[in-house]
ModelCIF file with pLDDT and N, C-alpha, C, O atoms, coordinates in Angstrom:
data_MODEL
#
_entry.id   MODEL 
#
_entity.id                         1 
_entity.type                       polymer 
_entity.pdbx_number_of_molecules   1 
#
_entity_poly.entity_id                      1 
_entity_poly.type                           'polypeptide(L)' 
_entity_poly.nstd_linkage                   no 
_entity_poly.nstd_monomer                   no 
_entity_poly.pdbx_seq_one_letter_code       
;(UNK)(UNK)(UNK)(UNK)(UNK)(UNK)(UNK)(UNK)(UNK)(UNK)(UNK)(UNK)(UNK)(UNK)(UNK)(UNK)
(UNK)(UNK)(UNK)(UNK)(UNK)(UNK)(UNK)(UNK)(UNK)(UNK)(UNK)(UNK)(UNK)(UNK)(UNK)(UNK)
(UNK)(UNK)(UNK)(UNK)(UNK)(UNK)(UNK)(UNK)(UNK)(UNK)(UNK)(UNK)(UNK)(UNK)(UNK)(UNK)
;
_entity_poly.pdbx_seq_one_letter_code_can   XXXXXXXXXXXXXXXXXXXXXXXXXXXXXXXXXXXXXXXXXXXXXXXX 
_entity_poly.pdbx_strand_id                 A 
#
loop_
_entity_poly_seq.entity_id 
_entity_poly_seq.num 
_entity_poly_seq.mon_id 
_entity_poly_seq.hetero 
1 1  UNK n 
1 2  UNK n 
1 3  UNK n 
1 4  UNK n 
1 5  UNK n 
1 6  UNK n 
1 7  UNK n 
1 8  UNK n 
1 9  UNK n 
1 10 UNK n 
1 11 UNK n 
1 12 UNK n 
1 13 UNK n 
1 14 UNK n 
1 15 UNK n 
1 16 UNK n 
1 17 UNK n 
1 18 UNK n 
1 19 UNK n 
1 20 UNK n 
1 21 UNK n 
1 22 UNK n 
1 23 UNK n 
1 24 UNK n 
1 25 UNK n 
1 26 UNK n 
1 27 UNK n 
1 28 UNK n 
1 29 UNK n 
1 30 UNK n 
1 31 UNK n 
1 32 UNK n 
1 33 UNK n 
1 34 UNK n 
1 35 UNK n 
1 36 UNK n 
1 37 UNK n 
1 38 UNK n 
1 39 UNK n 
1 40 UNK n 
1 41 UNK n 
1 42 UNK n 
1 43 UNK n 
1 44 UNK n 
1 45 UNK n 
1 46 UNK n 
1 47 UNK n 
1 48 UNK n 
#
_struct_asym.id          A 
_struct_asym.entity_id   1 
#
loop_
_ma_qa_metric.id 
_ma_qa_metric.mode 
_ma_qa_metric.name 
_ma_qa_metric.software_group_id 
_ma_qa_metric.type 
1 global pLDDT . pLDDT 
2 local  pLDDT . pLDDT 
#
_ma_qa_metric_global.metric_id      1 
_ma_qa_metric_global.metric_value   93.60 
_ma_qa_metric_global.model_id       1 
_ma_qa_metric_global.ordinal_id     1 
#
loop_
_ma_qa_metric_local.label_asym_id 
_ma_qa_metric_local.label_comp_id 
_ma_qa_metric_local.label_seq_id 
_ma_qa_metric_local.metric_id 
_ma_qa_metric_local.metric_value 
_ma_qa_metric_local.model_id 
_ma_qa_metric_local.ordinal_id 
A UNK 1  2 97.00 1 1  
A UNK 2  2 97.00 1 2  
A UNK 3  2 97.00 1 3  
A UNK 4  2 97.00 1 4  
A UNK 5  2 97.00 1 5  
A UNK 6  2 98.00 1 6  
A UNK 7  2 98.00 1 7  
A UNK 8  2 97.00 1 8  
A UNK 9  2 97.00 1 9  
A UNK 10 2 97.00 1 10 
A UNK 11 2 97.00 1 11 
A UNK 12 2 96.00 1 12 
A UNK 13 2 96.00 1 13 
A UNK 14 2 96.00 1 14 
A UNK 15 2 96.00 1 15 
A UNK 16 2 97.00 1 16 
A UNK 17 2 97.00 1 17 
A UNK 18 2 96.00 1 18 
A UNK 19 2 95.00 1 19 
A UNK 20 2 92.00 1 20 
A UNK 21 2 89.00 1 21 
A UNK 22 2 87.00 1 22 
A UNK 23 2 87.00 1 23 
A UNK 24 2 91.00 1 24 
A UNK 25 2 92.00 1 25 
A UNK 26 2 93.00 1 26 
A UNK 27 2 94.00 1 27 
A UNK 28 2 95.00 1 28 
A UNK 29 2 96.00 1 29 
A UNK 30 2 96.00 1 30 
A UNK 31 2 97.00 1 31 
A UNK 32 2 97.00 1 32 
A UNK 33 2 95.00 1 33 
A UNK 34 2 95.00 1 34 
A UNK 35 2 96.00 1 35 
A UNK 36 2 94.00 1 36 
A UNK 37 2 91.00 1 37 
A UNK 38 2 91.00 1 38 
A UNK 39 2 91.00 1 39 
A UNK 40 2 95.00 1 40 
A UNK 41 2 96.00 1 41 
A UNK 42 2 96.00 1 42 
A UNK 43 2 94.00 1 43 
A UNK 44 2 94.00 1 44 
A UNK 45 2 90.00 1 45 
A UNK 46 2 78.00 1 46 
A UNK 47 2 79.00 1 47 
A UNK 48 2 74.00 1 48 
#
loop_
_atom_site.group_PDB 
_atom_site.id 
_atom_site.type_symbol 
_atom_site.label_atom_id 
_atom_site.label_alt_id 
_atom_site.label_comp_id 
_atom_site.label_asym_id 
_atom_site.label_entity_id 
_atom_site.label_seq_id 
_atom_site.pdbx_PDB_ins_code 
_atom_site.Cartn_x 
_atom_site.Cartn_y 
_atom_site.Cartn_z 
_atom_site.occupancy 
_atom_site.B_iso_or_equiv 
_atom_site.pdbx_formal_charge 
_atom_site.auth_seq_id 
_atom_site.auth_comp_id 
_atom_site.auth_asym_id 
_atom_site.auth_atom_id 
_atom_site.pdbx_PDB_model_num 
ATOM 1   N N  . UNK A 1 1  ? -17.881 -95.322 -0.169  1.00 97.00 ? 1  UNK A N  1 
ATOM 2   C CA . UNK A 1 1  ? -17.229 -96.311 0.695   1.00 97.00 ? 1  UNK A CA 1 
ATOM 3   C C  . UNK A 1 1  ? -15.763 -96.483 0.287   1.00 97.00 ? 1  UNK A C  1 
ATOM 4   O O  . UNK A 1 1  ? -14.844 -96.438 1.105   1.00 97.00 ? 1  UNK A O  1 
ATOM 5   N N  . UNK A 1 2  ? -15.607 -96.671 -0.945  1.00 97.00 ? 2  UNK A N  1 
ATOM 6   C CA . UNK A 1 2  ? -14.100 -96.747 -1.326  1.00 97.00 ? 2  UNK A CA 1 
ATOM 7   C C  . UNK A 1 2  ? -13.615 -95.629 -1.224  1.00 97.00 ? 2  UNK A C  1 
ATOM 8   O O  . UNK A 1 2  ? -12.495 -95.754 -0.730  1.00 97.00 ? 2  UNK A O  1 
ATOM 9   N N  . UNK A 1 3  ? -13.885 -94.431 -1.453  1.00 97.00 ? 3  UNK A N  1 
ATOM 10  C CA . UNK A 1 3  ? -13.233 -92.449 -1.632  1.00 97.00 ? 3  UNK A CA 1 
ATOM 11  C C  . UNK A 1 3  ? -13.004 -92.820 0.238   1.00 97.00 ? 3  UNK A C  1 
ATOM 12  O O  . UNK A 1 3  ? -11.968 -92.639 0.876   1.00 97.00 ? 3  UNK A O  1 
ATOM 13  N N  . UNK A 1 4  ? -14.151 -93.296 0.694   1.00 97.00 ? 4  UNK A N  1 
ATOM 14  C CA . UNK A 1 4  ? -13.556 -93.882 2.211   1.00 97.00 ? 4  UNK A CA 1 
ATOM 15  C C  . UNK A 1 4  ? -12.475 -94.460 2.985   1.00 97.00 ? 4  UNK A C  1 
ATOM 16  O O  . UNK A 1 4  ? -11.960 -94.158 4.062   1.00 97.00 ? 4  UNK A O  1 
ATOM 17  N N  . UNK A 1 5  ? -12.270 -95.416 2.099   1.00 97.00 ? 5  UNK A N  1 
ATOM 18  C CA . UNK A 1 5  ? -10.834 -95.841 2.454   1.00 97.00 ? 5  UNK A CA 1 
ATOM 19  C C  . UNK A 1 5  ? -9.934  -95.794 2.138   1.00 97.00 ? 5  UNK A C  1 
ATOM 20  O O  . UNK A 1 5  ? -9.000  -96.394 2.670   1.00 97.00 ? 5  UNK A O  1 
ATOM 21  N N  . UNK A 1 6  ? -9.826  -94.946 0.986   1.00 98.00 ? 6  UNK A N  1 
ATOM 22  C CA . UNK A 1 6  ? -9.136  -94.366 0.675   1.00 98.00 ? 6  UNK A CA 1 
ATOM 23  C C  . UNK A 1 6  ? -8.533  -92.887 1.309   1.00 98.00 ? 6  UNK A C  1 
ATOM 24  O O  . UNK A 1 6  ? -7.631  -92.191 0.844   1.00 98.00 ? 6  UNK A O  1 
ATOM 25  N N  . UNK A 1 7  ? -9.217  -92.701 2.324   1.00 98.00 ? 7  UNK A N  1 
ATOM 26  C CA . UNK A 1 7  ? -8.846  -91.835 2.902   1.00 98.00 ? 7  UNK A CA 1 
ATOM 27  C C  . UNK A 1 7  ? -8.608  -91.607 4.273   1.00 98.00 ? 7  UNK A C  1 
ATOM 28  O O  . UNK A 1 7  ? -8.281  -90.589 4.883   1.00 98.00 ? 7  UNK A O  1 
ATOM 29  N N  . UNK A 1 8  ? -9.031  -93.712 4.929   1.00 97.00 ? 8  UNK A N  1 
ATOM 30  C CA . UNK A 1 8  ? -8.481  -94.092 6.316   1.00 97.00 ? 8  UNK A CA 1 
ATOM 31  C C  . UNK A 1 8  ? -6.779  -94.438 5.871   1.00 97.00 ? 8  UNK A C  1 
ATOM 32  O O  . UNK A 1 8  ? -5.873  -94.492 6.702   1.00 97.00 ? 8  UNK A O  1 
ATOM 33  N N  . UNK A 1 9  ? -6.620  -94.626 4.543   1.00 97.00 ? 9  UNK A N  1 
ATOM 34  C CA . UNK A 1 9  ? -5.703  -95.192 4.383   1.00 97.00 ? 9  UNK A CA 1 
ATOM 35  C C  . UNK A 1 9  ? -4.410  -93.789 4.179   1.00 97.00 ? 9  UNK A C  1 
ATOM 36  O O  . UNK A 1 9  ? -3.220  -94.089 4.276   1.00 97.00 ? 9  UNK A O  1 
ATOM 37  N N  . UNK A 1 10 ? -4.782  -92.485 3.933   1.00 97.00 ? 10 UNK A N  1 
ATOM 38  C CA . UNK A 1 10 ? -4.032  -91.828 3.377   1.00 97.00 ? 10 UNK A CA 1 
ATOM 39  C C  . UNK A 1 10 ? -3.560  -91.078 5.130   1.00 97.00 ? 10 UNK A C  1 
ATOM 40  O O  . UNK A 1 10 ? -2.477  -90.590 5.452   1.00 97.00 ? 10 UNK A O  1 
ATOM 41  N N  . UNK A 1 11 ? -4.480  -91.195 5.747   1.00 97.00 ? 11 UNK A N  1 
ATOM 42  C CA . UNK A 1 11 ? -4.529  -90.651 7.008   1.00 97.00 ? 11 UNK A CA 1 
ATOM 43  C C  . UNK A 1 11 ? -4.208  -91.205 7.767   1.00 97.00 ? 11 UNK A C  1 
ATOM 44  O O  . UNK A 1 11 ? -4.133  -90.539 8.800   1.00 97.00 ? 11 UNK A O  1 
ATOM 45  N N  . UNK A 1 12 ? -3.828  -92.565 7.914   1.00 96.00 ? 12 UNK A N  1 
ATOM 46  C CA . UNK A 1 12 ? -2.612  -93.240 8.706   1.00 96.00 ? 12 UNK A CA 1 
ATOM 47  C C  . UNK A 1 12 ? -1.194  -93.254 7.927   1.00 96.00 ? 12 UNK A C  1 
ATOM 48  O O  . UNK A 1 12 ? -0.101  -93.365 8.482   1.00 96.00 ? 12 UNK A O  1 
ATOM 49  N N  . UNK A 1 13 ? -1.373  -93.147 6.809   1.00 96.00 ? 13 UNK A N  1 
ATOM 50  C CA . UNK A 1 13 ? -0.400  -93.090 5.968   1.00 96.00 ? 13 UNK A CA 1 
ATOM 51  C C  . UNK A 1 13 ? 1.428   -91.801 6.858   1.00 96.00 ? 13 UNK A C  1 
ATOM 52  O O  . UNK A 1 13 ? 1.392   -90.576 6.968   1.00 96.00 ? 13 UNK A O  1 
ATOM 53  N N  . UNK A 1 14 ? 2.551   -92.639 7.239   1.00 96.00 ? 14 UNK A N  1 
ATOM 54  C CA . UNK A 1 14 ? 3.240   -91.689 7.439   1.00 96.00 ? 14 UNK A CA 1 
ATOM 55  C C  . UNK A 1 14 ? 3.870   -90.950 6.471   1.00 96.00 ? 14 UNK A C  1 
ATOM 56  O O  . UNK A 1 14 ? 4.644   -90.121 6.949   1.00 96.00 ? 14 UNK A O  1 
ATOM 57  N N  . UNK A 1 15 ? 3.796   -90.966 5.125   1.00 96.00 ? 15 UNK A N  1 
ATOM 58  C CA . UNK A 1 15 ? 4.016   -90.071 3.909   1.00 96.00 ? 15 UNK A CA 1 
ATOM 59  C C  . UNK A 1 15 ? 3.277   -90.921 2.671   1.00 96.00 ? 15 UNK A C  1 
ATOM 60  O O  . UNK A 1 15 ? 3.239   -92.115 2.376   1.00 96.00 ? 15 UNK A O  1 
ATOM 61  N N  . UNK A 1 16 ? 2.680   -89.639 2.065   1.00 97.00 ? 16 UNK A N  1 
ATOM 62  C CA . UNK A 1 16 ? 2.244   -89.833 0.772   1.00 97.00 ? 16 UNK A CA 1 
ATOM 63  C C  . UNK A 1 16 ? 2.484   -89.482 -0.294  1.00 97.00 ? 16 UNK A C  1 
ATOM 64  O O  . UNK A 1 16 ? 2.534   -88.257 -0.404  1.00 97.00 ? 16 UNK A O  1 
ATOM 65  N N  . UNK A 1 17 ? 2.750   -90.309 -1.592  1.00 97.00 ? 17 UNK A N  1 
ATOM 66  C CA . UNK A 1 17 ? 3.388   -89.718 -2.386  1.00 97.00 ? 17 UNK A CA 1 
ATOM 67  C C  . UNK A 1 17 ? 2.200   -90.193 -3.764  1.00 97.00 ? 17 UNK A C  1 
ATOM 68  O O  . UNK A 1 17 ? 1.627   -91.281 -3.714  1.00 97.00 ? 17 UNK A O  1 
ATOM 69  N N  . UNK A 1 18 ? 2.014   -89.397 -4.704  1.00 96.00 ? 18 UNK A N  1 
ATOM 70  C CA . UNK A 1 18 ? 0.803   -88.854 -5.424  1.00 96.00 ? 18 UNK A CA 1 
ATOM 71  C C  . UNK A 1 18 ? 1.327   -89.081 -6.950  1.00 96.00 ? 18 UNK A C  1 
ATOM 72  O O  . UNK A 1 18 ? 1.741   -87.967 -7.269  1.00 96.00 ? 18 UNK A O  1 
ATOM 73  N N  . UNK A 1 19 ? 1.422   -89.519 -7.500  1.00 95.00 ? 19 UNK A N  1 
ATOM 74  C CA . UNK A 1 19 ? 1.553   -89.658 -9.178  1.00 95.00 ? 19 UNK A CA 1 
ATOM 75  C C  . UNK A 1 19 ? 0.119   -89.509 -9.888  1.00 95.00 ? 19 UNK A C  1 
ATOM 76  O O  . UNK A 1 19 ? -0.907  -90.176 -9.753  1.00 95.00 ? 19 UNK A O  1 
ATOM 77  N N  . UNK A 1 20 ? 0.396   -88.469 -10.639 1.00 92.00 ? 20 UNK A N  1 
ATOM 78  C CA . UNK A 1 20 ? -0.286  -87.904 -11.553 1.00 92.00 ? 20 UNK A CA 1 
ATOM 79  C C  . UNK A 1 20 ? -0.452  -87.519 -12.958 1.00 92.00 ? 20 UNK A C  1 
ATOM 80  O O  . UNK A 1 20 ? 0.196   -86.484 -13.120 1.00 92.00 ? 20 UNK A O  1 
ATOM 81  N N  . UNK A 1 21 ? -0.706  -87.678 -13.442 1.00 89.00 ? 21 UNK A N  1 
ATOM 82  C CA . UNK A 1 21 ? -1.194  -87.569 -15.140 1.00 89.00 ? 21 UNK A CA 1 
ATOM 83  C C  . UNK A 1 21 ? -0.765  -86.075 -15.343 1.00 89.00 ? 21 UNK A C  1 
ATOM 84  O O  . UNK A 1 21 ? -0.929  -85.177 -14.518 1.00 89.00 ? 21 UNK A O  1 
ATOM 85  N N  . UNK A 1 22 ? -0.246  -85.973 -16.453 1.00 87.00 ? 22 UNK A N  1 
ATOM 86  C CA . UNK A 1 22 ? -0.213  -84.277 -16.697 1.00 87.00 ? 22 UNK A CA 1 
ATOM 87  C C  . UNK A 1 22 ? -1.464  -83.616 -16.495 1.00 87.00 ? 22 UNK A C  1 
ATOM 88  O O  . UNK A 1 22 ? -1.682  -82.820 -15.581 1.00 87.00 ? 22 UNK A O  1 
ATOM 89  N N  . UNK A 1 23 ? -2.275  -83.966 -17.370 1.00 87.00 ? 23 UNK A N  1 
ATOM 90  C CA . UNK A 1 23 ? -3.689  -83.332 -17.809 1.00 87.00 ? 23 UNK A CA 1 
ATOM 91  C C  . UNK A 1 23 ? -4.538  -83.303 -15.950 1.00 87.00 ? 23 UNK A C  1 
ATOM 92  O O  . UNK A 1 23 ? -5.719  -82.979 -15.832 1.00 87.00 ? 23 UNK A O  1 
ATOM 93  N N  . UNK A 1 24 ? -4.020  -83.536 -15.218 1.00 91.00 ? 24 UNK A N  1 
ATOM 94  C CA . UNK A 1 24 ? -5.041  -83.662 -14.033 1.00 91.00 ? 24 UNK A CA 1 
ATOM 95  C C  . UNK A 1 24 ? -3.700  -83.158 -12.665 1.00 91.00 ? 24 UNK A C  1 
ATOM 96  O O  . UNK A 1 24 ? -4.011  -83.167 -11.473 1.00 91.00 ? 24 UNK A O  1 
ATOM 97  N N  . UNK A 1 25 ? -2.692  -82.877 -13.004 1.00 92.00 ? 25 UNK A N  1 
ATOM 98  C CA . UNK A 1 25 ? -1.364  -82.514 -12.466 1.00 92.00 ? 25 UNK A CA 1 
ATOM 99  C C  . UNK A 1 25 ? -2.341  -80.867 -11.610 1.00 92.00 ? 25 UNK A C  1 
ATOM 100 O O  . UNK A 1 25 ? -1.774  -80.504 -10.579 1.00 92.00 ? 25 UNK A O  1 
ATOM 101 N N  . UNK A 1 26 ? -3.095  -80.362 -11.836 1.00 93.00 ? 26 UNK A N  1 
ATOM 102 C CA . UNK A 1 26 ? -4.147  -78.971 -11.220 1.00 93.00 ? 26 UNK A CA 1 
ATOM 103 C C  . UNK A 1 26 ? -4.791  -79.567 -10.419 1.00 93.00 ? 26 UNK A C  1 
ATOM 104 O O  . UNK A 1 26 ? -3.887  -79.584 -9.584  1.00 93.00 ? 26 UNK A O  1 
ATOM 105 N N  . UNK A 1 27 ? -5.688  -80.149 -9.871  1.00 94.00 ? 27 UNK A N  1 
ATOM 106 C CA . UNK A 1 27 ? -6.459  -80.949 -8.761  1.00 94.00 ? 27 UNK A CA 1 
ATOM 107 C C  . UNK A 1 27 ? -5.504  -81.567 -7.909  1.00 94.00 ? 27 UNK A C  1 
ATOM 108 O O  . UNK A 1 27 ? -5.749  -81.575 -6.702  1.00 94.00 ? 27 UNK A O  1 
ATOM 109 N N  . UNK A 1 28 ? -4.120  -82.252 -8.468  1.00 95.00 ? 28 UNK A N  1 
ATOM 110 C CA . UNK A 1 28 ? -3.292  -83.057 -7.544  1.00 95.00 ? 28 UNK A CA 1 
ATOM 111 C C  . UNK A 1 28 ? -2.285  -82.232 -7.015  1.00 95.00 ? 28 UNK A C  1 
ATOM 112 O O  . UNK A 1 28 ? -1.473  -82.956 -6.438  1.00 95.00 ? 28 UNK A O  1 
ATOM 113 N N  . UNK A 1 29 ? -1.940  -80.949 -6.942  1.00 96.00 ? 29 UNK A N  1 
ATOM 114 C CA . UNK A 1 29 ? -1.010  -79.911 -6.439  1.00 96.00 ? 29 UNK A CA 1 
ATOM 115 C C  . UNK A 1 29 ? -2.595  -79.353 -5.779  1.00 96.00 ? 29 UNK A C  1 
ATOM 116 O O  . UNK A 1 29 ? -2.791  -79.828 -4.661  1.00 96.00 ? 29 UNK A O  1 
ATOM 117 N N  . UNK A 1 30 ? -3.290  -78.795 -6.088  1.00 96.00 ? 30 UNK A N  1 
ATOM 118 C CA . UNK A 1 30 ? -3.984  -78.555 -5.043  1.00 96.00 ? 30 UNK A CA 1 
ATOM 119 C C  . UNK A 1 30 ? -4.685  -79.162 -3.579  1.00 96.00 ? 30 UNK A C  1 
ATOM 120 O O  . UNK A 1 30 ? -5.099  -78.668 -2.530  1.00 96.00 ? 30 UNK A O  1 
ATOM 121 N N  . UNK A 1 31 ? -4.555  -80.541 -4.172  1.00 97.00 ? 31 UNK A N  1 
ATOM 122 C CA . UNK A 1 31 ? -4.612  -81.672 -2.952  1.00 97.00 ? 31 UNK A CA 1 
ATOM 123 C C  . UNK A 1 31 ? -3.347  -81.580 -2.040  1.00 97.00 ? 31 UNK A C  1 
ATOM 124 O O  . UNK A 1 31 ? -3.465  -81.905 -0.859  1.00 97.00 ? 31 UNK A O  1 
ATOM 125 N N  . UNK A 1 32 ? -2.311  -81.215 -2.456  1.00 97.00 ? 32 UNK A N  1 
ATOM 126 C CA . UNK A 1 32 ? -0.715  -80.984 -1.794  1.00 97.00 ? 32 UNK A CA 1 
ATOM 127 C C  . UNK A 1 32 ? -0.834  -80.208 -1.012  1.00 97.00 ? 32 UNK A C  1 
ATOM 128 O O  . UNK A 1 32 ? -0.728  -80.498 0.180   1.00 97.00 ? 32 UNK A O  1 
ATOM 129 N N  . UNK A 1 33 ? -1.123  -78.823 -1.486  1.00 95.00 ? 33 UNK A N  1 
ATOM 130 C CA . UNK A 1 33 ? -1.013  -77.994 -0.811  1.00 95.00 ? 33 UNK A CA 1 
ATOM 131 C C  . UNK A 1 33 ? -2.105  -77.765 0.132   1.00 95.00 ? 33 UNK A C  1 
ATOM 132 O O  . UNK A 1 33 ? -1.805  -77.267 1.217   1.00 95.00 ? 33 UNK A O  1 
ATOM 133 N N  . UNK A 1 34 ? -3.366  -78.061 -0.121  1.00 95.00 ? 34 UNK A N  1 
ATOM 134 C CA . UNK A 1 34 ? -4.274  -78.280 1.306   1.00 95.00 ? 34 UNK A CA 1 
ATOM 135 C C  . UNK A 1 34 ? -4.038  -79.506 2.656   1.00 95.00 ? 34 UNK A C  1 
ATOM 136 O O  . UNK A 1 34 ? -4.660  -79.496 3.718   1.00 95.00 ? 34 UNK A O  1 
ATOM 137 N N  . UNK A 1 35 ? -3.181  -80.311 2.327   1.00 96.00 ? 35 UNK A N  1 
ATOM 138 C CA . UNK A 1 35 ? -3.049  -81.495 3.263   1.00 96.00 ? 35 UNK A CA 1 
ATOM 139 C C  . UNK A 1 35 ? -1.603  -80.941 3.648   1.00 96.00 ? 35 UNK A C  1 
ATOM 140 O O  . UNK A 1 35 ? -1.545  -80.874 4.876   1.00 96.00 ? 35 UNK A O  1 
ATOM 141 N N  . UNK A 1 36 ? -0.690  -80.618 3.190   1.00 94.00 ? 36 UNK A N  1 
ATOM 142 C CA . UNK A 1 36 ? 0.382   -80.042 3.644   1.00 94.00 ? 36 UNK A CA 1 
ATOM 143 C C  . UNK A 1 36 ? 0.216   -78.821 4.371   1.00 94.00 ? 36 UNK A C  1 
ATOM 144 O O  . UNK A 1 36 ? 1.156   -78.360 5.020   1.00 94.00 ? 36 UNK A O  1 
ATOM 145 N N  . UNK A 1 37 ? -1.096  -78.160 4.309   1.00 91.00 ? 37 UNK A N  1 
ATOM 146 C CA . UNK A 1 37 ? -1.203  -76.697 5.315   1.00 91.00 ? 37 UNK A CA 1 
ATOM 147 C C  . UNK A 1 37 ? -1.582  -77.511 6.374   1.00 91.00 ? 37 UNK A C  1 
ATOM 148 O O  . UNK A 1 37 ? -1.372  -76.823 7.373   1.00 91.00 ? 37 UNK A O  1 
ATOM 149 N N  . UNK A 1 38 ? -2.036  -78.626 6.734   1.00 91.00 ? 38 UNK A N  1 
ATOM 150 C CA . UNK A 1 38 ? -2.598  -79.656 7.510   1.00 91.00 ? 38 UNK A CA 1 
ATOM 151 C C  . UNK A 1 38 ? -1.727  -80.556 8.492   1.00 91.00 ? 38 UNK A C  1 
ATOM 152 O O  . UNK A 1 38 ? -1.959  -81.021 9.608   1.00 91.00 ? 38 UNK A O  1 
ATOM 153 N N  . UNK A 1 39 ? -0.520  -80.624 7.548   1.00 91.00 ? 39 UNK A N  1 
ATOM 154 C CA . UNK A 1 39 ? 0.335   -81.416 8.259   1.00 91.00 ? 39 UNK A CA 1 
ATOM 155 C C  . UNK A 1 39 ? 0.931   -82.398 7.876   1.00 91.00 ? 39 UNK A C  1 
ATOM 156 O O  . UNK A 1 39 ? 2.037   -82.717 8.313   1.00 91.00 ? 39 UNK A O  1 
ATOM 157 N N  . UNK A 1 40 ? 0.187   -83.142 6.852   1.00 95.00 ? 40 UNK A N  1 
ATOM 158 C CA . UNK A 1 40 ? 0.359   -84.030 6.417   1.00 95.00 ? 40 UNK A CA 1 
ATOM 159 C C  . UNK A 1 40 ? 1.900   -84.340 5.539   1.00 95.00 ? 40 UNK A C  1 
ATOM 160 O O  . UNK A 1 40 ? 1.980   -83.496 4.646   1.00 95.00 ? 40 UNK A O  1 
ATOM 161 N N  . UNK A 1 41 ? 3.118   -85.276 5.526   1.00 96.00 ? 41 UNK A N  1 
ATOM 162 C CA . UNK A 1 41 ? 4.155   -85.216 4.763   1.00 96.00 ? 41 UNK A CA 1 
ATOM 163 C C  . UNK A 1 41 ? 3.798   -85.930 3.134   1.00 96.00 ? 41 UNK A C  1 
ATOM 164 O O  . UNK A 1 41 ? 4.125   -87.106 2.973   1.00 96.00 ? 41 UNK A O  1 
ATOM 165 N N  . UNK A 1 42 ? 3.118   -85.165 1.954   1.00 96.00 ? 42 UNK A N  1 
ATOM 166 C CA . UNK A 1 42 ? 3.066   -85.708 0.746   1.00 96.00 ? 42 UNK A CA 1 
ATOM 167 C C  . UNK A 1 42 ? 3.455   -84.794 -0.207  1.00 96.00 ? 42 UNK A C  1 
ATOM 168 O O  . UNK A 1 42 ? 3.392   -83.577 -0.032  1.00 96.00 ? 42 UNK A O  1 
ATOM 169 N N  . UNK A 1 43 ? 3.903   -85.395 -1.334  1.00 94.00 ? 43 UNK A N  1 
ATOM 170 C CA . UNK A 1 43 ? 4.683   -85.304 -2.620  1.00 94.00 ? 43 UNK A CA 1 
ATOM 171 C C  . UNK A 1 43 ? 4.103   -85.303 -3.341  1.00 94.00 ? 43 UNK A C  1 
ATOM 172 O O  . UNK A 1 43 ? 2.948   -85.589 -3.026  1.00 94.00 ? 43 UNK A O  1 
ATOM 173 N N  . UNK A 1 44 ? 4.333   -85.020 -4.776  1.00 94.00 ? 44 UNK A N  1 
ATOM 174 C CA . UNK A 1 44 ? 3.597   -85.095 -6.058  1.00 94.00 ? 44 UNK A CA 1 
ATOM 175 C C  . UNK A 1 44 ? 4.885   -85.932 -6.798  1.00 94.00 ? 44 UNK A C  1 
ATOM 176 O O  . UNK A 1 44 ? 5.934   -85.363 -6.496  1.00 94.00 ? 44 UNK A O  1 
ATOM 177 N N  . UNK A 1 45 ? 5.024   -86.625 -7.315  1.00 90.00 ? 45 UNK A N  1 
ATOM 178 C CA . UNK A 1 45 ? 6.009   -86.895 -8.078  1.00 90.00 ? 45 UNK A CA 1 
ATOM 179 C C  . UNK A 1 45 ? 5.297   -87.093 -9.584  1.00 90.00 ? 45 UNK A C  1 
ATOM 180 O O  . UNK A 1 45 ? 4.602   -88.073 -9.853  1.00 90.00 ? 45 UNK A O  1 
ATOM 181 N N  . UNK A 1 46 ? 5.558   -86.093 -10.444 1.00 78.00 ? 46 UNK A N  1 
ATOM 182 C CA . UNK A 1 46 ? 5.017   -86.040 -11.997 1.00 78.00 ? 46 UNK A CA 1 
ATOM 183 C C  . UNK A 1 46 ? 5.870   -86.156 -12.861 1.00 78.00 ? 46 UNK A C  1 
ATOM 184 O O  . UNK A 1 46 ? 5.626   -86.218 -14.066 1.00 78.00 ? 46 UNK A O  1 
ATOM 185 N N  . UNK A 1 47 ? 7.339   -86.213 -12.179 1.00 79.00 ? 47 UNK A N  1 
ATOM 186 C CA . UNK A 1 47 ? 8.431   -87.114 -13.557 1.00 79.00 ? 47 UNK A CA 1 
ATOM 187 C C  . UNK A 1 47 ? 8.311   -88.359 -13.552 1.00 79.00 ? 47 UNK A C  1 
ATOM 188 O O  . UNK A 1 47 ? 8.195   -89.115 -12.587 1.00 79.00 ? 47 UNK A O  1 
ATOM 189 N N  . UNK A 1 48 ? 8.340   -88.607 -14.773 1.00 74.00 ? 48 UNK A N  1 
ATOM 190 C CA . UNK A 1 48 ? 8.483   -90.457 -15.601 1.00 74.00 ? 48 UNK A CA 1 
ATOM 191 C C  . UNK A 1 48 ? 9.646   -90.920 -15.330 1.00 74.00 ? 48 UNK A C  1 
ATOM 192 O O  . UNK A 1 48 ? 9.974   -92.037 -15.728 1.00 74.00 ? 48 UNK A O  1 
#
């Protein structure tokens, strides 16, 4: 239910931008690049 709305929310969302942990920085570029072949306008931002 929450992974749920979390994902009405990313999908109205008009850009998303993604902060990530080093150690998990592999799952969150691959989330990029599948929603960006999609359409979607999101970022990774992994500088402090």
């Amino acid at each position: 239910n929450a992974l749920g709305r979390i994902a009405d929310r990313m999908y109205e969302a008009e850009i998303i931008t993604v902060f990530a942990q080093e150690q998990y920085l592999q799952p969150a570029e691959e989330l990029e690049r599948r929603l960006s072949a999609l359409g979607y306008a999101i970022h990774i931002e992994s500088n402090p």
